[in-house]
N, C-alpha and C. Protein backbone atom coordinates (compact mmCIF):
# COMPACT_ATOMS: atom_id res chain seq x y z
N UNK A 1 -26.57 -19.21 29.05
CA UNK A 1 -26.02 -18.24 28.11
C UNK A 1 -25.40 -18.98 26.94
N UNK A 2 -25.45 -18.51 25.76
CA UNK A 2 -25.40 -19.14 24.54
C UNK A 2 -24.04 -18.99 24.86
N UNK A 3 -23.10 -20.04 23.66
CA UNK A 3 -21.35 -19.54 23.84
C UNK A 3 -21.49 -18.67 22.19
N UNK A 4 -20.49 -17.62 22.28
CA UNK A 4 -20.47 -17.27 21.12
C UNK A 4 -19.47 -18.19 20.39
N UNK A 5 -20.14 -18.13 18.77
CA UNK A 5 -19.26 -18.89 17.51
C UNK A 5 -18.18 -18.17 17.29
N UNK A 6 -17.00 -18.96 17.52
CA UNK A 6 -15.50 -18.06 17.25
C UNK A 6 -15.60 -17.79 15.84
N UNK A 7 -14.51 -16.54 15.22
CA UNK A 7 -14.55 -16.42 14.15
C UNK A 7 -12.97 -16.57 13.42
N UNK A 8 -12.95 -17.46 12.29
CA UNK A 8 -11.30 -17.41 12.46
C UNK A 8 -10.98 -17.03 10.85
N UNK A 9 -9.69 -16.40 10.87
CA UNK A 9 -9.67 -15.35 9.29
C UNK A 9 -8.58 -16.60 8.73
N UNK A 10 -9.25 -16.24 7.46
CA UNK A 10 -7.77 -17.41 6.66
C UNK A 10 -7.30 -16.45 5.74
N UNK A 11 -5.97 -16.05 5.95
CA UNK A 11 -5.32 -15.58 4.92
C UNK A 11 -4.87 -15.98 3.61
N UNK A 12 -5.25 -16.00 2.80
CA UNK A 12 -4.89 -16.82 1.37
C UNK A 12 -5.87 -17.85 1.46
N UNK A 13 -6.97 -17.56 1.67
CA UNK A 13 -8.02 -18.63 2.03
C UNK A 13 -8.90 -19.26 0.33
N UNK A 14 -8.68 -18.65 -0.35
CA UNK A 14 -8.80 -18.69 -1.89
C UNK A 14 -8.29 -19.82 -2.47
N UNK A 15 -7.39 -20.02 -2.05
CA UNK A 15 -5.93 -21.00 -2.27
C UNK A 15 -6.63 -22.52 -2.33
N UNK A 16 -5.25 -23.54 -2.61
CA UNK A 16 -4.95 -24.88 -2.84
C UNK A 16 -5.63 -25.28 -1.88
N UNK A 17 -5.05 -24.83 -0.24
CA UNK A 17 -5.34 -25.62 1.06
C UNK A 17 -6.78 -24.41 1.47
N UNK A 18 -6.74 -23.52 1.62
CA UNK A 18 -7.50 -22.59 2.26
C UNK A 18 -8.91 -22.54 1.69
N UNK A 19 -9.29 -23.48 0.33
CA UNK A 19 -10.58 -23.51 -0.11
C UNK A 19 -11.03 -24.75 0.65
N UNK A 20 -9.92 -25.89 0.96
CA UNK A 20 -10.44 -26.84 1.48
C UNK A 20 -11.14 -26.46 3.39
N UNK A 21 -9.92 -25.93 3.68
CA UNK A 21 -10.07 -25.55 5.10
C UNK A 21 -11.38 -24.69 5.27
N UNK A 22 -11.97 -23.55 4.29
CA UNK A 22 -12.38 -23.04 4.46
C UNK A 22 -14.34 -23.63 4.68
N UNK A 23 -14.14 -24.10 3.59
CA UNK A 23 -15.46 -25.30 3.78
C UNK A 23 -14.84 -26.13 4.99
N UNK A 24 -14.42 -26.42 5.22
CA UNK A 24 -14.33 -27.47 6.62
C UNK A 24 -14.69 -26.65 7.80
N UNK A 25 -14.14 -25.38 7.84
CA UNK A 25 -14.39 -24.67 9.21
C UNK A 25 -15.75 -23.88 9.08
N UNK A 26 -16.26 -23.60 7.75
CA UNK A 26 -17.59 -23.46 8.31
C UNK A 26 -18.51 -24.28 9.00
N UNK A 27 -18.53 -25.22 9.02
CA UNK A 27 -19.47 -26.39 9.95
C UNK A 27 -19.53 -25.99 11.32
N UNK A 28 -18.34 -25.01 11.80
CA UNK A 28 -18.46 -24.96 13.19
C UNK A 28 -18.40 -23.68 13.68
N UNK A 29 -17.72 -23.18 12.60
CA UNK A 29 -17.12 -21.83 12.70
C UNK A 29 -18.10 -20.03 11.84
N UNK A 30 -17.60 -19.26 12.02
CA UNK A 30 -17.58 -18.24 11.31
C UNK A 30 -16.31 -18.30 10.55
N UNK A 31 -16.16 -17.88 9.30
CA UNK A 31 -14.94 -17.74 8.84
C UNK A 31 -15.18 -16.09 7.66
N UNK A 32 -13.16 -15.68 7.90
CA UNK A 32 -13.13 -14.78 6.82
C UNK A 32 -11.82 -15.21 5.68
N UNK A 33 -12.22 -15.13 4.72
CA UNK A 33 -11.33 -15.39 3.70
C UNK A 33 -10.75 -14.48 2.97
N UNK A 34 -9.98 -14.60 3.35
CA UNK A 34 -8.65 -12.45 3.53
C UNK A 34 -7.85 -13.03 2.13
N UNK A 35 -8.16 -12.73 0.90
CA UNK A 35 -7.33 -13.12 -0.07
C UNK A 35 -7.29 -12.17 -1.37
N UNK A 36 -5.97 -11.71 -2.04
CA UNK A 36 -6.12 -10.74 -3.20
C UNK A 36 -7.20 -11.85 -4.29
N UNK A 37 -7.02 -12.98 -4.34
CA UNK A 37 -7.84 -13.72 -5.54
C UNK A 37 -7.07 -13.24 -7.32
N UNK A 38 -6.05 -13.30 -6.65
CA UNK A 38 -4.76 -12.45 -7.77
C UNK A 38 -4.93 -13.36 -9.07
N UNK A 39 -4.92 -14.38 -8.90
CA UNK A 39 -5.14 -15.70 -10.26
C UNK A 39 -6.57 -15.93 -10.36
N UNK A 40 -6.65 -16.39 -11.72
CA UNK A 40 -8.13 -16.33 -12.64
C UNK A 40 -8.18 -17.64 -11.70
N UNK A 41 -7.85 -18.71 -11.40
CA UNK A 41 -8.47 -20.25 -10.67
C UNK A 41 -8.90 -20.00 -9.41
N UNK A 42 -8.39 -18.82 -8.65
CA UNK A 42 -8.59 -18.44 -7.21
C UNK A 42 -9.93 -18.29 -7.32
N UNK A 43 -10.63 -17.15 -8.70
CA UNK A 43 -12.21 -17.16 -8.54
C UNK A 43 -12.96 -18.22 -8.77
N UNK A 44 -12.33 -19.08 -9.45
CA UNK A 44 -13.07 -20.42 -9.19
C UNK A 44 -13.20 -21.11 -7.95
N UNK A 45 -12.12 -21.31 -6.77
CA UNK A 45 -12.21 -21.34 -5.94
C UNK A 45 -13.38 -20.53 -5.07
N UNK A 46 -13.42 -19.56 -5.21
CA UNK A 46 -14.30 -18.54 -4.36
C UNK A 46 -15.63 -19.19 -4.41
N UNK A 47 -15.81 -19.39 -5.76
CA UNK A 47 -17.40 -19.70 -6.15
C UNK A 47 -17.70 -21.24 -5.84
N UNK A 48 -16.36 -22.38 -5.31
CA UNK A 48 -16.63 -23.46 -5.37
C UNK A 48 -16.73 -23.48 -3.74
N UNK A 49 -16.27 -22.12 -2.68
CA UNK A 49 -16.70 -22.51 -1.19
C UNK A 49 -18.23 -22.14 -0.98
N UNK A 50 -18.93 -21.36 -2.05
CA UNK A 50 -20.11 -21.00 -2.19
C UNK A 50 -20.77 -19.99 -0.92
N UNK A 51 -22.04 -19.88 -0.91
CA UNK A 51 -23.05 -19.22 -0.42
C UNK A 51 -22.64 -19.46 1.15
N UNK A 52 -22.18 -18.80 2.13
CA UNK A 52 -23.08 -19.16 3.71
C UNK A 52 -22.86 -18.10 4.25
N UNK A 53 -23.74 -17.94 5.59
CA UNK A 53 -24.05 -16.34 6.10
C UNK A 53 -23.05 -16.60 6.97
N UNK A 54 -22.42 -17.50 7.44
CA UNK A 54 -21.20 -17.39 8.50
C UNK A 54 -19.78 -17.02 7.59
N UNK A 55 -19.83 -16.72 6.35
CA UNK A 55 -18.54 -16.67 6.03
C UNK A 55 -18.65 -14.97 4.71
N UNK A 56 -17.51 -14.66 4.98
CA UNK A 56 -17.13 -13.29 4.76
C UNK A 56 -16.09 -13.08 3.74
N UNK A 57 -15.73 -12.29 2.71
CA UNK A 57 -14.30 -12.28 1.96
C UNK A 57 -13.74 -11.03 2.26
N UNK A 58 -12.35 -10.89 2.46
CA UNK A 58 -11.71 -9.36 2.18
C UNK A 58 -10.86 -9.97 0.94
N UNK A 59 -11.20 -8.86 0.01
CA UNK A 59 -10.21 -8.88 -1.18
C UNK A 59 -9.55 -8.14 -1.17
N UNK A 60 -7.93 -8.33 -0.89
CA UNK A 60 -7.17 -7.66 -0.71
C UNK A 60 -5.95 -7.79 -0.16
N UNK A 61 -5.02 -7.22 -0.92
CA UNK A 61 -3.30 -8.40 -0.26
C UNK A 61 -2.75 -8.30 0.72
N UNK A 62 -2.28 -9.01 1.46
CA UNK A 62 -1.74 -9.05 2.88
C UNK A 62 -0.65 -7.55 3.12
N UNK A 63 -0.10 -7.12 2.09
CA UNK A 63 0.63 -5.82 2.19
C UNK A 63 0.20 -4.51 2.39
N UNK A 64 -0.99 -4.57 2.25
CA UNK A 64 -2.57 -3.24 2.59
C UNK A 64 -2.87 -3.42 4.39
N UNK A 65 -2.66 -4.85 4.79
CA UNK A 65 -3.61 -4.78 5.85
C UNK A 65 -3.49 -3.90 6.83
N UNK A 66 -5.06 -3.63 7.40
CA UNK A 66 -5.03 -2.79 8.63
C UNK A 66 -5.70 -3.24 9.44
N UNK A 67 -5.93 -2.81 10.50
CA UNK A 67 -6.52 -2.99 12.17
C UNK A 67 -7.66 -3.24 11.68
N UNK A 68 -8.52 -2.67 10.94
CA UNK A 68 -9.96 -3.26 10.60
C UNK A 68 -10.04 -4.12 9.94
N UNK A 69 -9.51 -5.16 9.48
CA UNK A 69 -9.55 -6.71 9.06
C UNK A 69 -9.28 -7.62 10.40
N UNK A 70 -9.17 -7.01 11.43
CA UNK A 70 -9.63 -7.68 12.18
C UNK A 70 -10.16 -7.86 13.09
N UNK A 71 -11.34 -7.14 12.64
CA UNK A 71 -12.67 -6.59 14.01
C UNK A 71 -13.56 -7.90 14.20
N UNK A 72 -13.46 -8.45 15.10
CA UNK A 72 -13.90 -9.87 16.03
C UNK A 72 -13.36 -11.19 15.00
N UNK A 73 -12.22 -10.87 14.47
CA UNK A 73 -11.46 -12.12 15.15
C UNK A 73 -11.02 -12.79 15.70
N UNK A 74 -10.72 -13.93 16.15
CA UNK A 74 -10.75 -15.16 16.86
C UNK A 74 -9.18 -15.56 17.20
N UNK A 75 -9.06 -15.99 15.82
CA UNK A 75 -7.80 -17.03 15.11
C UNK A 75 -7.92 -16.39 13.86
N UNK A 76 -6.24 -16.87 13.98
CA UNK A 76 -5.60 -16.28 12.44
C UNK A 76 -5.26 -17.58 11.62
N UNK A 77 -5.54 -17.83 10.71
CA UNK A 77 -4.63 -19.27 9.97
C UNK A 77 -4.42 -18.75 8.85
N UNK A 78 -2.66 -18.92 8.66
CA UNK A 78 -1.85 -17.23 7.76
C UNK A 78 -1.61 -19.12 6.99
N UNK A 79 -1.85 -18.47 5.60
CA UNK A 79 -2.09 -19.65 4.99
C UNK A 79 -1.17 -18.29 3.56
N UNK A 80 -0.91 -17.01 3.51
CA UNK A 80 -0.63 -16.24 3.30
C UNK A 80 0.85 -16.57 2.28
N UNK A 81 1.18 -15.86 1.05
CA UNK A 81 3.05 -15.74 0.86
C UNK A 81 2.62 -16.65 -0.62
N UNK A 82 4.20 -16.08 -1.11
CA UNK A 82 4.47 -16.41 -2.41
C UNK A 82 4.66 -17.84 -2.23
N UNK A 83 4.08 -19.35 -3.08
CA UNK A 83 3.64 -20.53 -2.16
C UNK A 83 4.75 -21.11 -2.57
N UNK A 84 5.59 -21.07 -3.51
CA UNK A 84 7.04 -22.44 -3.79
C UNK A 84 8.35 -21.72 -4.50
N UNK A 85 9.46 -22.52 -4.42
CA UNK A 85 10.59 -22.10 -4.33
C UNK A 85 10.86 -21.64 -6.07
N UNK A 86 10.37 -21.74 -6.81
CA UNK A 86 10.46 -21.92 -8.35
C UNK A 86 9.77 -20.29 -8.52
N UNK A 87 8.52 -20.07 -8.04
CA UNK A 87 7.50 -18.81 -8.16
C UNK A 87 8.65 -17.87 -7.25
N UNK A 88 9.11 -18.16 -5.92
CA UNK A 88 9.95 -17.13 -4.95
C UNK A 88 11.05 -16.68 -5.63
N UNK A 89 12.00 -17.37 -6.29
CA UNK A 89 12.94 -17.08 -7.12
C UNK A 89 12.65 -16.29 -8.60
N UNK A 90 11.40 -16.02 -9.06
CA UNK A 90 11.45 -15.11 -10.35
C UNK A 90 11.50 -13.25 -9.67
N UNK A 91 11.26 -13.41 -8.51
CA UNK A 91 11.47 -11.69 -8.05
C UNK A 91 11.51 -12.11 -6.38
N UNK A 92 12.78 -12.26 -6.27
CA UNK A 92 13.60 -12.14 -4.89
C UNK A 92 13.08 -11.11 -3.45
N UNK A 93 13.04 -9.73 -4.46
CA UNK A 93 12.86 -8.96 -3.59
C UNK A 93 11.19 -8.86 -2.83
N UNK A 94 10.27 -9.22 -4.03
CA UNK A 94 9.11 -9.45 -3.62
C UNK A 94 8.71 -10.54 -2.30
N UNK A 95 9.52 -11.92 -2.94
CA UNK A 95 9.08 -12.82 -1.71
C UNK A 95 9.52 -12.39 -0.20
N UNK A 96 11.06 -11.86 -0.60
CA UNK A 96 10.50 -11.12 0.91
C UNK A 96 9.66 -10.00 1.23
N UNK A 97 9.05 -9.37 0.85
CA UNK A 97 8.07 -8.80 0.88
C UNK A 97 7.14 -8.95 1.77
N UNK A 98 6.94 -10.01 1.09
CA UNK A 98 5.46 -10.92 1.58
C UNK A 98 5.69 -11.82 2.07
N UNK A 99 6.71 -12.66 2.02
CA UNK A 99 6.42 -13.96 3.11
C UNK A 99 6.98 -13.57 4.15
N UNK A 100 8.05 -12.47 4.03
CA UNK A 100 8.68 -12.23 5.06
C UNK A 100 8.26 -10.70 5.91
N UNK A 101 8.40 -9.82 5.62
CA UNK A 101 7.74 -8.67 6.07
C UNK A 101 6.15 -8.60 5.80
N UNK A 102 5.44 -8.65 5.07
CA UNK A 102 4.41 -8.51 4.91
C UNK A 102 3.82 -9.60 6.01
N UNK A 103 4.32 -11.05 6.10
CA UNK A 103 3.40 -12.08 7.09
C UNK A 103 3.66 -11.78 7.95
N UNK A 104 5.17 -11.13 8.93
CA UNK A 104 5.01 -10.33 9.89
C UNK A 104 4.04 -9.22 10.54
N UNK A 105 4.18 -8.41 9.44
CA UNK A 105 3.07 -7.11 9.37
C UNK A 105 1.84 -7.40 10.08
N UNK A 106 1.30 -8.44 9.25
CA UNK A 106 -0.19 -9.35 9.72
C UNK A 106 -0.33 -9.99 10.89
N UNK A 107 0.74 -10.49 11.78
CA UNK A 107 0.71 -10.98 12.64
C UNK A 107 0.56 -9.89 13.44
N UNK A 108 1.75 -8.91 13.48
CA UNK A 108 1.59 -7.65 14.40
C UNK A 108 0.36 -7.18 14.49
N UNK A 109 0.02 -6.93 13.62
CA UNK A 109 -1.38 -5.57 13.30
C UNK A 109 -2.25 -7.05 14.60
N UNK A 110 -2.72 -8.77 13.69
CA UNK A 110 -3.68 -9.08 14.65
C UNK A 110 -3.30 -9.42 15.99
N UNK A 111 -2.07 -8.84 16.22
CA UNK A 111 -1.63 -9.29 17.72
C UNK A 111 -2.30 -8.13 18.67
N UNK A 112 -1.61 -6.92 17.94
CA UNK A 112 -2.62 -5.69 18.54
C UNK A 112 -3.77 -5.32 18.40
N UNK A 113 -4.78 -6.47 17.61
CA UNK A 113 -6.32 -5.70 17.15
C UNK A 113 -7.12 -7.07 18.58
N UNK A 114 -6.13 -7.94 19.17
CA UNK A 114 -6.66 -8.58 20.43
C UNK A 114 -6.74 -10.49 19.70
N UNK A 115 -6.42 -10.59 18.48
CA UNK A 115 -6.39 -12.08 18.19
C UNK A 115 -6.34 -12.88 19.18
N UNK A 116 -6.33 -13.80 19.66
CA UNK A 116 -5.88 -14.96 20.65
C UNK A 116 -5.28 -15.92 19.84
N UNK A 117 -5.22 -16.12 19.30
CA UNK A 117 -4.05 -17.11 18.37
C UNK A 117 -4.34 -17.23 16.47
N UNK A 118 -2.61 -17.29 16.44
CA UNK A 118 -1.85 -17.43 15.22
C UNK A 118 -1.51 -18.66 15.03
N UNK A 119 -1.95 -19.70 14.05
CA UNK A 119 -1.49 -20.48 13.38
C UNK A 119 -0.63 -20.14 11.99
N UNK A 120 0.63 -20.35 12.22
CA UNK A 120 1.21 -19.74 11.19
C UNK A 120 1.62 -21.11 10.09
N UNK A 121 1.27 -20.46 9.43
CA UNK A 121 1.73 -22.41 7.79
C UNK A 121 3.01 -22.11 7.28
N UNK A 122 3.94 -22.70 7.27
CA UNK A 122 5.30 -22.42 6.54
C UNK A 122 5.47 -23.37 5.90
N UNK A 123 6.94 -24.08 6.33
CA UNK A 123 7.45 -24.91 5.00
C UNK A 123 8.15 -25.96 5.37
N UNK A 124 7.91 -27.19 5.05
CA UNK A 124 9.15 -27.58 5.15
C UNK A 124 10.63 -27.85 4.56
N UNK A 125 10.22 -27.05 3.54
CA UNK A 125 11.57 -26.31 2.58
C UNK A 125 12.46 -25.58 3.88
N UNK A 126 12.32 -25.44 5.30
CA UNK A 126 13.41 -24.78 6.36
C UNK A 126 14.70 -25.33 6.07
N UNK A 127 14.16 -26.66 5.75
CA UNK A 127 15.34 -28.23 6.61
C UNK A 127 16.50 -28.23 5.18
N UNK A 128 15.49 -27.99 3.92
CA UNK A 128 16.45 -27.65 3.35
C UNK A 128 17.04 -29.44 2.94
N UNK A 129 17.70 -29.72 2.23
CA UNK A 129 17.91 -31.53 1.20
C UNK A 129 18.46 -32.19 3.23
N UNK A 130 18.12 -32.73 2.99
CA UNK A 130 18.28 -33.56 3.69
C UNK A 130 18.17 -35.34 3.90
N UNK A 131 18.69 -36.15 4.30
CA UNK A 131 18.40 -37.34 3.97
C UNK A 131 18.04 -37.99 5.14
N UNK A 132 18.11 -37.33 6.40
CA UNK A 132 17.73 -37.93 7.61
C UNK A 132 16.08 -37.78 8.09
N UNK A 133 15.53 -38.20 8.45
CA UNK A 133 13.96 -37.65 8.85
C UNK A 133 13.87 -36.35 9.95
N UNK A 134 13.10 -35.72 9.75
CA UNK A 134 13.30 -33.73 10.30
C UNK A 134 12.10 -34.19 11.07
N UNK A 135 12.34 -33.57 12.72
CA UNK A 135 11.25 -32.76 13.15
C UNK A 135 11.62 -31.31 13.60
N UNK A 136 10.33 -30.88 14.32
CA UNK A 136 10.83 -29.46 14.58
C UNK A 136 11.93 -29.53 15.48
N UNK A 137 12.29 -30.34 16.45
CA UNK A 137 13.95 -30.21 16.77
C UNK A 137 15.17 -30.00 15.94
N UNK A 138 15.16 -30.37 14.53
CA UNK A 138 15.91 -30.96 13.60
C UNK A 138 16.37 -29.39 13.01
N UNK A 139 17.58 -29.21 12.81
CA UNK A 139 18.81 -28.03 12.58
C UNK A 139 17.79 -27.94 11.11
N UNK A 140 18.10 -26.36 10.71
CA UNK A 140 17.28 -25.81 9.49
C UNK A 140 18.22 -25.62 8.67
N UNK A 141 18.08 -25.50 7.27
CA UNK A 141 19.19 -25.50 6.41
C UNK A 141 18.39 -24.90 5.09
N UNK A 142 17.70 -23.66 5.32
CA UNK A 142 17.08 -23.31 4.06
C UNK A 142 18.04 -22.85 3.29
N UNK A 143 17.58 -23.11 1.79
CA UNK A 143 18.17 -23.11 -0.02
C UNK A 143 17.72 -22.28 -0.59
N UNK A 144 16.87 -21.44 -0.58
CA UNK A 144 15.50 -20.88 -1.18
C UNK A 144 15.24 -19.61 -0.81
N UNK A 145 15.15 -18.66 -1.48
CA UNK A 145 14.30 -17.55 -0.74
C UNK A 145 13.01 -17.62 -0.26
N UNK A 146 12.16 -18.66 -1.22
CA UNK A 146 11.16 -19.12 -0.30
C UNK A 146 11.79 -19.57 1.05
N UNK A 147 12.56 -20.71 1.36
CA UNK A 147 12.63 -21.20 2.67
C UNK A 147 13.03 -20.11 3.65
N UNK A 148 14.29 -19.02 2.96
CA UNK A 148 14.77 -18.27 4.09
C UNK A 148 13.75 -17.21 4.70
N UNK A 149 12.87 -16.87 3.27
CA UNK A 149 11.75 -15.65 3.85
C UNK A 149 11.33 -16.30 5.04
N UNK A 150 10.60 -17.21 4.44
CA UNK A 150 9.16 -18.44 5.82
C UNK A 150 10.23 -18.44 7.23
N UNK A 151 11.70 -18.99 7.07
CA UNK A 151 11.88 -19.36 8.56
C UNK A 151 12.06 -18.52 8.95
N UNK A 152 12.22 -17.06 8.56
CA UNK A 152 12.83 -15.70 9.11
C UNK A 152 11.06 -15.35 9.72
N UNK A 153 10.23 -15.36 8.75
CA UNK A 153 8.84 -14.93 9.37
C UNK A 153 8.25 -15.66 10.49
N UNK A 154 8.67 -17.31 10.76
CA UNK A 154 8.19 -17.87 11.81
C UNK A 154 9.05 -17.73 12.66
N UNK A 155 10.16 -17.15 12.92
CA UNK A 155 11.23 -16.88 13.98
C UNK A 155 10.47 -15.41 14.69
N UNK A 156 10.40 -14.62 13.61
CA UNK A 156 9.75 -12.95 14.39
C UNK A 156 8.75 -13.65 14.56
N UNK A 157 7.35 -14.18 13.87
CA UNK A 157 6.37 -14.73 14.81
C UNK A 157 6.20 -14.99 15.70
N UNK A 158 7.04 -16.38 15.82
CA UNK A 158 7.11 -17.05 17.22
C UNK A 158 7.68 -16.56 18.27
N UNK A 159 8.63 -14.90 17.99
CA UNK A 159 8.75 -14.38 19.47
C UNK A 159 7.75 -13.01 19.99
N UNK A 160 6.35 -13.20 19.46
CA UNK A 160 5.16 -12.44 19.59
C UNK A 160 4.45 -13.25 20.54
N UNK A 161 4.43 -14.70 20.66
CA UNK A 161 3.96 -15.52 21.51
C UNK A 161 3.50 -14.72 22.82
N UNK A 162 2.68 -15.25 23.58
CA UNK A 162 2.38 -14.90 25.09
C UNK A 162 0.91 -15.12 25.41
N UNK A 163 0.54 -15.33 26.67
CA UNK A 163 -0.55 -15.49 27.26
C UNK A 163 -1.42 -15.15 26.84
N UNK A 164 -1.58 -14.10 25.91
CA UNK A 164 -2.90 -13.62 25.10
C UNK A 164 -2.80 -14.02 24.03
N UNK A 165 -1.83 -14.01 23.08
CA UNK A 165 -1.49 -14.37 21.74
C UNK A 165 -0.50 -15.43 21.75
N UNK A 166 -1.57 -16.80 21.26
CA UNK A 166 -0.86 -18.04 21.08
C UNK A 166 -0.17 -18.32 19.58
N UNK A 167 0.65 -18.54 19.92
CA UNK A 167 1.30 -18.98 18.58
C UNK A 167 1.54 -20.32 17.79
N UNK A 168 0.92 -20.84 16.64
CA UNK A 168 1.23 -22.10 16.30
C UNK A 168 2.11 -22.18 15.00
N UNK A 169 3.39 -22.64 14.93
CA UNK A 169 4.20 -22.98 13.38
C UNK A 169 3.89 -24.04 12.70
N UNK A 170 3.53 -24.27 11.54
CA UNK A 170 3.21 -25.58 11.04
C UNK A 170 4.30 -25.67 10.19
N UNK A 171 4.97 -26.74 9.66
CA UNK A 171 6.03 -26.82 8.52
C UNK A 171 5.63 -27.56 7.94
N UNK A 172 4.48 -27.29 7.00
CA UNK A 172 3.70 -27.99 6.21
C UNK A 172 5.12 -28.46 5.27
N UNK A 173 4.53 -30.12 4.88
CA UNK A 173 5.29 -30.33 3.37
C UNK A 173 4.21 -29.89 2.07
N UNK A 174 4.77 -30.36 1.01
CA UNK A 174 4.60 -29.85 -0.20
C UNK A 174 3.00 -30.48 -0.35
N UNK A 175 2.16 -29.67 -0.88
CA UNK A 175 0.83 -29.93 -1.13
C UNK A 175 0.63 -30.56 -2.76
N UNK A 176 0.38 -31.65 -2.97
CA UNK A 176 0.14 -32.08 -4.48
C UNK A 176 -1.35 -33.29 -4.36
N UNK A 177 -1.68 -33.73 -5.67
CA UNK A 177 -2.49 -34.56 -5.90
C UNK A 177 -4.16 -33.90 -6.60
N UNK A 178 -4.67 -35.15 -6.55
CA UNK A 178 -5.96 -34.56 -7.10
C UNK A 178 -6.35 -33.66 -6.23
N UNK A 179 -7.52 -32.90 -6.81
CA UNK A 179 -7.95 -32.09 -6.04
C UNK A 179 -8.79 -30.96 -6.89
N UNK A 180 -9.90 -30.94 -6.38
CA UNK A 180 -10.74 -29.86 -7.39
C UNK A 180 -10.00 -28.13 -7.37
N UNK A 181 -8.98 -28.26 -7.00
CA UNK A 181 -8.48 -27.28 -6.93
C UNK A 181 -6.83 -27.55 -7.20
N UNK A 182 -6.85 -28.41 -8.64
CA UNK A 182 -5.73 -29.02 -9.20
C UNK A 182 -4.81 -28.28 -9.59
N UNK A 183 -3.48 -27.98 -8.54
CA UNK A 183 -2.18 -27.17 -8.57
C UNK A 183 -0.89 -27.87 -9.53
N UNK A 184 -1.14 -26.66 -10.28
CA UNK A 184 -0.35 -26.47 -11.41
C UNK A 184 1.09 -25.82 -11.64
N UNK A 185 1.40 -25.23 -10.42
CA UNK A 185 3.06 -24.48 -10.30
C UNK A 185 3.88 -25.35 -9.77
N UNK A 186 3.51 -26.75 -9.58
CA UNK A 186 4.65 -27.57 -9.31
C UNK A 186 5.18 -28.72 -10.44
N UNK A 187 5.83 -29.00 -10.27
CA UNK A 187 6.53 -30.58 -10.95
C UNK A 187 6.35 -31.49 -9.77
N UNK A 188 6.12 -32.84 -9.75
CA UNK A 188 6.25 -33.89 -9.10
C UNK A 188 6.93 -34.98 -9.54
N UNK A 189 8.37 -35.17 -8.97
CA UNK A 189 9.37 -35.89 -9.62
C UNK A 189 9.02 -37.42 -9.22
């Protein structure tokens, strides 16, 4: 019996990291790329993961979603949210919105449509200035409405966890450098 090809959805899959990931996981995978494509560079992105019959787009923002975005999904990789502390701070109320209620929302809805696991991407903006080296043991000290939305959304996340629905937190650091998908909303001091 053949195994079936898992299928795994990337939220904000349009994006900095999620154009890269997204070509990477087709090689093995089915993939869906769940993204509004809100910025004119995002469609460049779209057109630079190109043509393949294993891969799918929903256009459309994580604050719409419903139970049918996730009919035979796999895995979630919430790559999702307003992405840095400079963009989170011009409308407060929005980032929580979305990084915080809205990435919840998404988790719920694919917890109940049968997902088997959530990789969730946050920040490591949690830890907040620090001068000592952080792991995930390491006390959180977010500055930011970016940081406070993200650790508030991977806290309700991570207590969705359970035997059917695995949960993964990543506290990604800051994404910079070349890259055909050369990000422009930061400074690099």
């Amino acid at each position: 019996k053949k195994k079936k090809m898992k299928t795994i959805l990337i939220s904000g899959g349009g994006g900095y990291l999620g154009t890269y990931l997204t070509q990477f996981l087709l090689k093995n995978y089915k993939v869906v790329v769940y993204d509004e494509f809100y910025f004119r560079w995002l469609f460049r992105n779209k057109k630079k993961i190109g043509f393949n019959n294993r891969l799918k787009f929903i256009k459309k923002d994580i604050l719409n979603v419903s139970k049918n975005d996730f009919t035979g999904i796999d895995v979630v990789c919430d790559l999702n949210g307003i992405p840095n502390d400079p963009s989170s701070e011009l409308n407060k109320k929005h980032t929580w919105n979305v990084n915080y209620k809205g990435r919840k929302k998404f988790a719920e809805i694919a917890k109940s449509c049968g997902v088997k696991r959530y990789i969730f991407n946050s920040t490591c903006a949690v830890y907040g200035y620090n001068k000592k080296i952080v792991n995930e043991n390491s006390t959180t000290n977010p500055l930011s409405t970016y940081a406070k939305a993200n650790l508030k959304a991977e806290k309700e996340i991570y207590k969705m966890k359970n035997k059917n629905f695995k949960v993964n937190i990543l506290r990604n650091s800051t994404l910079f450098g070349f890259s055909q998908n050369l990000r422009l909303d930061l400074v690099i001091n």
